[in-house]
C-alpha atoms as a PDB file:
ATOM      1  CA  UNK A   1    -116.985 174.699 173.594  1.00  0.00           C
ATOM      2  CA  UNK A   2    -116.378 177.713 176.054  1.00  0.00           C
ATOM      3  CA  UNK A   3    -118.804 180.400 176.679  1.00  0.00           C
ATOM      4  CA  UNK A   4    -119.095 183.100 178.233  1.00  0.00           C
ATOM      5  CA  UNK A   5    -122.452 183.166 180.467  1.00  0.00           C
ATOM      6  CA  UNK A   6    -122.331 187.188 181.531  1.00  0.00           C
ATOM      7  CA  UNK A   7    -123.593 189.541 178.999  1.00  0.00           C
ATOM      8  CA  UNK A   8    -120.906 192.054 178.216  1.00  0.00           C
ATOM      9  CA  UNK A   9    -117.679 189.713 179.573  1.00  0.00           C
ATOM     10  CA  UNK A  10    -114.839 189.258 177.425  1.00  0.00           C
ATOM     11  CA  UNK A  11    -111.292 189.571 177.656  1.00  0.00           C
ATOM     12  CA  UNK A  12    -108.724 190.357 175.344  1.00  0.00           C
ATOM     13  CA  UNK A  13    -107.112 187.790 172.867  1.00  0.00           C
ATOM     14  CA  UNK A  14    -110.306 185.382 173.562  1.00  0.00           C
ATOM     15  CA  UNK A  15    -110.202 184.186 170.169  1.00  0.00           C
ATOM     16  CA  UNK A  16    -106.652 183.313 169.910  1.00  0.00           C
ATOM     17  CA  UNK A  17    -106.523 181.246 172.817  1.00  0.00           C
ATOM     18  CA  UNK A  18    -109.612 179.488 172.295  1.00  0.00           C
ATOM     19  CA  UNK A  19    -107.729 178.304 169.256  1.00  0.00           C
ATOM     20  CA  UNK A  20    -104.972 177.440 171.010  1.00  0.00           C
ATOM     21  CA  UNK A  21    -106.356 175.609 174.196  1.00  0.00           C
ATOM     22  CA  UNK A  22    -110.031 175.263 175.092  1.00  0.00           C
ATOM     23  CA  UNK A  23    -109.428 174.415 179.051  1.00  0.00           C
ATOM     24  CA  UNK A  24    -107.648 177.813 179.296  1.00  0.00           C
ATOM     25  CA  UNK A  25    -110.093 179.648 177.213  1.00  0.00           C
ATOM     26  CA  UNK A  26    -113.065 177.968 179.886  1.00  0.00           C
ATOM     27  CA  UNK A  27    -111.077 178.965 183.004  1.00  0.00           C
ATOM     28  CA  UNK A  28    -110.648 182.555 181.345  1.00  0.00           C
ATOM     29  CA  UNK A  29    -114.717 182.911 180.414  1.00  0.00           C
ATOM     30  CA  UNK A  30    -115.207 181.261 184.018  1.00  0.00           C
ATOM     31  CA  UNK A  31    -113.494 184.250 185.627  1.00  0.00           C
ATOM     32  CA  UNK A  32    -114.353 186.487 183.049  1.00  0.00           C
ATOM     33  CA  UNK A  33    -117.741 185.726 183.506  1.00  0.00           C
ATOM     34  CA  UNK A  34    -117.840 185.809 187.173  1.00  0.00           C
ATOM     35  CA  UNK A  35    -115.846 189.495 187.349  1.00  0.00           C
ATOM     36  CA  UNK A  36    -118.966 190.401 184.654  1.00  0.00           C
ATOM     37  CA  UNK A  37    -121.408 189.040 187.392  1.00  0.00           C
ATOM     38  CA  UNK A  38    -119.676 191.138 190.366  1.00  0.00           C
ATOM     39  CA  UNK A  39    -119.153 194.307 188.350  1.00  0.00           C
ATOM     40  CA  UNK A  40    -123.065 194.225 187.254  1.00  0.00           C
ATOM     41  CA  UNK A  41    -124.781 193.502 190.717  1.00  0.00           C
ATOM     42  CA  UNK A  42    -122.137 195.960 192.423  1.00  0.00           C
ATOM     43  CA  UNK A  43    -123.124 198.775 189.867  1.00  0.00           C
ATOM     44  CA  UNK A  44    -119.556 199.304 189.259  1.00  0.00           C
ATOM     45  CA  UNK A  45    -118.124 201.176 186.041  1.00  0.00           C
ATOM     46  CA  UNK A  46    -115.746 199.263 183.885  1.00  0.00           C
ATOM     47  CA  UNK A  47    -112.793 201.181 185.825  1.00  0.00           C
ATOM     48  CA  UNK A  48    -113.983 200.300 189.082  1.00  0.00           C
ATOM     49  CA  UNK A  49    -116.148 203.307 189.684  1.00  0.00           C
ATOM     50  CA  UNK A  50    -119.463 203.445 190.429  1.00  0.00           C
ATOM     51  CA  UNK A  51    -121.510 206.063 188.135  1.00  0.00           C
ATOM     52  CA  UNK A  52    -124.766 206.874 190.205  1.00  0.00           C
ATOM     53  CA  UNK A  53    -127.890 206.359 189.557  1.00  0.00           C
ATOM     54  CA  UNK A  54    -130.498 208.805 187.880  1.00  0.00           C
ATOM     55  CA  UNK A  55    -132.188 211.078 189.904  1.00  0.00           C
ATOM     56  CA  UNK A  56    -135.476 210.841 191.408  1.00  0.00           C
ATOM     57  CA  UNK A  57    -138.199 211.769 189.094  1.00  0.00           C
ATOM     58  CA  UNK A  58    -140.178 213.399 191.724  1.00  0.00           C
ATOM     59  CA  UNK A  59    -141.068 214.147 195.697  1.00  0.00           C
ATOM     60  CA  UNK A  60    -144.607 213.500 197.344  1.00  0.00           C
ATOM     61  CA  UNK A  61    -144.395 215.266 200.716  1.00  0.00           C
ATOM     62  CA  UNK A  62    -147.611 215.582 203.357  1.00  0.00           C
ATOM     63  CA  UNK A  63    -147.745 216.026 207.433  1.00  0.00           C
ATOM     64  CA  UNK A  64    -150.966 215.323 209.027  1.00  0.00           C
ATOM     65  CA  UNK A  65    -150.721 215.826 212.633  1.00  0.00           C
ATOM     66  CA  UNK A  66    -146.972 216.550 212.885  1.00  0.00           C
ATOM     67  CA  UNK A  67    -146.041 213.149 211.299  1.00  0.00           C
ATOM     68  CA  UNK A  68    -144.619 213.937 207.775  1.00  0.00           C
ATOM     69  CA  UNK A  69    -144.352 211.298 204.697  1.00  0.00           C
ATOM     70  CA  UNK A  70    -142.378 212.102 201.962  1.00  0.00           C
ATOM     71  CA  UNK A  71    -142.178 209.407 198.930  1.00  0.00           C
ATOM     72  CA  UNK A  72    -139.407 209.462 196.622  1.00  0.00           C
ATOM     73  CA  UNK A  73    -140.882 208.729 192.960  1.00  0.00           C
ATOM     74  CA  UNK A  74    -138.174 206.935 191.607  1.00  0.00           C
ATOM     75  CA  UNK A  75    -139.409 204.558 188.831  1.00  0.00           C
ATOM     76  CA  UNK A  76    -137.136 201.610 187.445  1.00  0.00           C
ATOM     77  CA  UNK A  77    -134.717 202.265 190.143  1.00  0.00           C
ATOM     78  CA  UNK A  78    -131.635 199.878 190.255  1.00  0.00           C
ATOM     79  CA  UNK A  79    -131.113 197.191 192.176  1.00  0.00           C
ATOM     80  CA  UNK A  80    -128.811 198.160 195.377  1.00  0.00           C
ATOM     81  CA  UNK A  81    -129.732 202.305 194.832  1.00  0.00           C
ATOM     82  CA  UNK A  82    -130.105 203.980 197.989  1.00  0.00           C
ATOM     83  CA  UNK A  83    -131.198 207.895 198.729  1.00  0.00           C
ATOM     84  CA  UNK A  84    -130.360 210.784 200.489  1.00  0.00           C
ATOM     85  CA  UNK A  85    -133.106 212.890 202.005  1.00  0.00           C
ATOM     86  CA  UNK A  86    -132.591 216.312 203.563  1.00  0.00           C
ATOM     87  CA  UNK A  87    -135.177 218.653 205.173  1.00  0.00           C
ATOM     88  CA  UNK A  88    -134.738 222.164 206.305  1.00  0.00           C
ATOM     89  CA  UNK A  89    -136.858 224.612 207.505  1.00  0.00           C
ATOM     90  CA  UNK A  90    -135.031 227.019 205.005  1.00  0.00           C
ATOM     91  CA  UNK A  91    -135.894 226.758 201.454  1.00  0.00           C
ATOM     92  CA  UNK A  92    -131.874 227.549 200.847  1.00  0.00           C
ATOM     93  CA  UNK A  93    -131.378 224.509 202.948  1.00  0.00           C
ATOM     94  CA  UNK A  94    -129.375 226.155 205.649  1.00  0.00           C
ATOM     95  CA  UNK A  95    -128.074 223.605 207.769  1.00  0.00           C
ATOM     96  CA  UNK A  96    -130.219 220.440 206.331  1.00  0.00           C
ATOM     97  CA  UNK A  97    -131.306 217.342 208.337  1.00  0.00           C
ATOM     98  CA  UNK A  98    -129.276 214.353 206.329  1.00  0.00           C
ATOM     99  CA  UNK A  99    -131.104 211.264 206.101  1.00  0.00           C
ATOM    100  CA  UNK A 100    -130.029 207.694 204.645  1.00  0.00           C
ATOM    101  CA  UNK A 101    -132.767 205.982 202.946  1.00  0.00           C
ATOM    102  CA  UNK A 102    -133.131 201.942 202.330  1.00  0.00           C
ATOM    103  CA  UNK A 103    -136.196 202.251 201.150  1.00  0.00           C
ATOM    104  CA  UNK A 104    -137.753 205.641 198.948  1.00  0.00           C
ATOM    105  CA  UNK A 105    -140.106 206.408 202.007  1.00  0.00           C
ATOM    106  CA  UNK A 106    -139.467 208.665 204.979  1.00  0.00           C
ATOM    107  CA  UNK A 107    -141.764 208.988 207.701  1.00  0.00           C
ATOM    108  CA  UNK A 108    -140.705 211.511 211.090  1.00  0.00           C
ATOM    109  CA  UNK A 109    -142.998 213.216 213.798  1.00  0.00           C
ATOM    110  CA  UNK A 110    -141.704 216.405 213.345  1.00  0.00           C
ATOM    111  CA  UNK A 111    -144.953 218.871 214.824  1.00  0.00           C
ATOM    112  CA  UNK A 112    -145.818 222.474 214.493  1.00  0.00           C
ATOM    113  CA  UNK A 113    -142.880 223.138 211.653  1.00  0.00           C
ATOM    114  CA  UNK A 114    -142.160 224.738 208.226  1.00  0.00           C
ATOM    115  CA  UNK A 115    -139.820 222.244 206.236  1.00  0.00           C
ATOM    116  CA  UNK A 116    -138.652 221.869 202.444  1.00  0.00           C
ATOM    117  CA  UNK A 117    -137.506 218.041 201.808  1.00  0.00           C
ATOM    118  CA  UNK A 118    -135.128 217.306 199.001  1.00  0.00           C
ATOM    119  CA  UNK A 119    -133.347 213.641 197.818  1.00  0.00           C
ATOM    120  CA  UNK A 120    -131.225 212.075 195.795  1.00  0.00           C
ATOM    121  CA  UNK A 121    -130.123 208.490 194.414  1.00  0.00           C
ATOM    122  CA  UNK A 122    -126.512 206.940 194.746  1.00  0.00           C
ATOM    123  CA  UNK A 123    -125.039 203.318 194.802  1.00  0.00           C
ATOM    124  CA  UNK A 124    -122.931 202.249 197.947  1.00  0.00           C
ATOM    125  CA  UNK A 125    -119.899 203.184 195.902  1.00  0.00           C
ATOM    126  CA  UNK A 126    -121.129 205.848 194.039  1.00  0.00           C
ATOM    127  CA  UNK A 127    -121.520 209.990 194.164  1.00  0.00           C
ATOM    128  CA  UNK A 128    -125.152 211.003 194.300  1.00  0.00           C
ATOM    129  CA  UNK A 129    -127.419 212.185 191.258  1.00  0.00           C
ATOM    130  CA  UNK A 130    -128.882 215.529 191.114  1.00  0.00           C
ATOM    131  CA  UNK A 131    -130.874 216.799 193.981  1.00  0.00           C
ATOM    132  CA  UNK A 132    -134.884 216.667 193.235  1.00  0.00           C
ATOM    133  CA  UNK A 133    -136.591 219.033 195.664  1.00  0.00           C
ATOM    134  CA  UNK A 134    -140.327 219.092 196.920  1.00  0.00           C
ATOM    135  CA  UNK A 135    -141.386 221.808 193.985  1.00  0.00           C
ATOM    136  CA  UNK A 136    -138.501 223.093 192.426  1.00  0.00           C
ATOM    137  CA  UNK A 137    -134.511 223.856 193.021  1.00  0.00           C
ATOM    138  CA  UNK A 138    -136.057 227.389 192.467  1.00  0.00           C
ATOM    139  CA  UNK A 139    -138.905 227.803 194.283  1.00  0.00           C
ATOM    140  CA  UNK A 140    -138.904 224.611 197.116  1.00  0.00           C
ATOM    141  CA  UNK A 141    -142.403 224.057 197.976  1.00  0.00           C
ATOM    142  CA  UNK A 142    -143.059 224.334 201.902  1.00  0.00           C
ATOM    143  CA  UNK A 143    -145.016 221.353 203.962  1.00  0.00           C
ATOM    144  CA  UNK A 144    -146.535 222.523 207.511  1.00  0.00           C
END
């Protein structure tokens, strides 16, 4: 009997030719199966596009001695999710610094300044989420 092994692959017609020939309906859940598998770990939409991921669900941000840490809170992120982390010293964020983050911790000796840090979640193929700022999109919260 053929099966599919990839939650959520299918094709069209599937029934209809697994009536009519069950090698071709086990080559078509094989590749069906398999472009499931691709489209899943790549985060890709069904049309190829990649919706991003939610936003961060918060910012921890300290400096002792000039080195700042600031840890992205970003619980049950998915697999392959990347951020974005910009710091200004204008709470408008006038001319950010743009960072590129692996991993949700950023960690800079940076002494004797005033910045606001801000980040964000995408995919490799994706657009980013929202920004989620260090306080608020309102009122950003200084670290110095």
């Amino acid at each position: 009997m053929s099966t599919l092994t990839q939650k959520g692959a299918t094709y069209s017609n599937r029934a209809h030719i697994l009536n009519q020939s069950r090698l071709l309906a086990q080559a078509l859940d094989d590749i069906a199966s398999q472009v499931e598998a691709v489209r899943s770990q790549g985060n890709f939409g069904v049309n190829g596009s990649a919706s991003p991921p939610s936003a961060p669900s918060a910012l921890q941000a300290s400096v002792k001695s000039g080195l700042f840490t600031v840890t992205i809170v970003h619980p049950n992120a998915p697999a392959g999710t990347q951020w974005r982390l910009q710091y200004s010293s204008s709470p408008q964020f006038t001319n950010p610094i743009d960072v590129g983050l692996l991993h949700p911790v950023f960690q800079a000796s940076l002494p004797q300044q005033v910045l606001y840090f801000r980040a964000a979640a995408k995919f490799p193929a994706s657009a980013q989420s929202a920004w989620t700022y260090f306080g608020s999109s309102a009122k950003p919260v200084s670290v110095s």
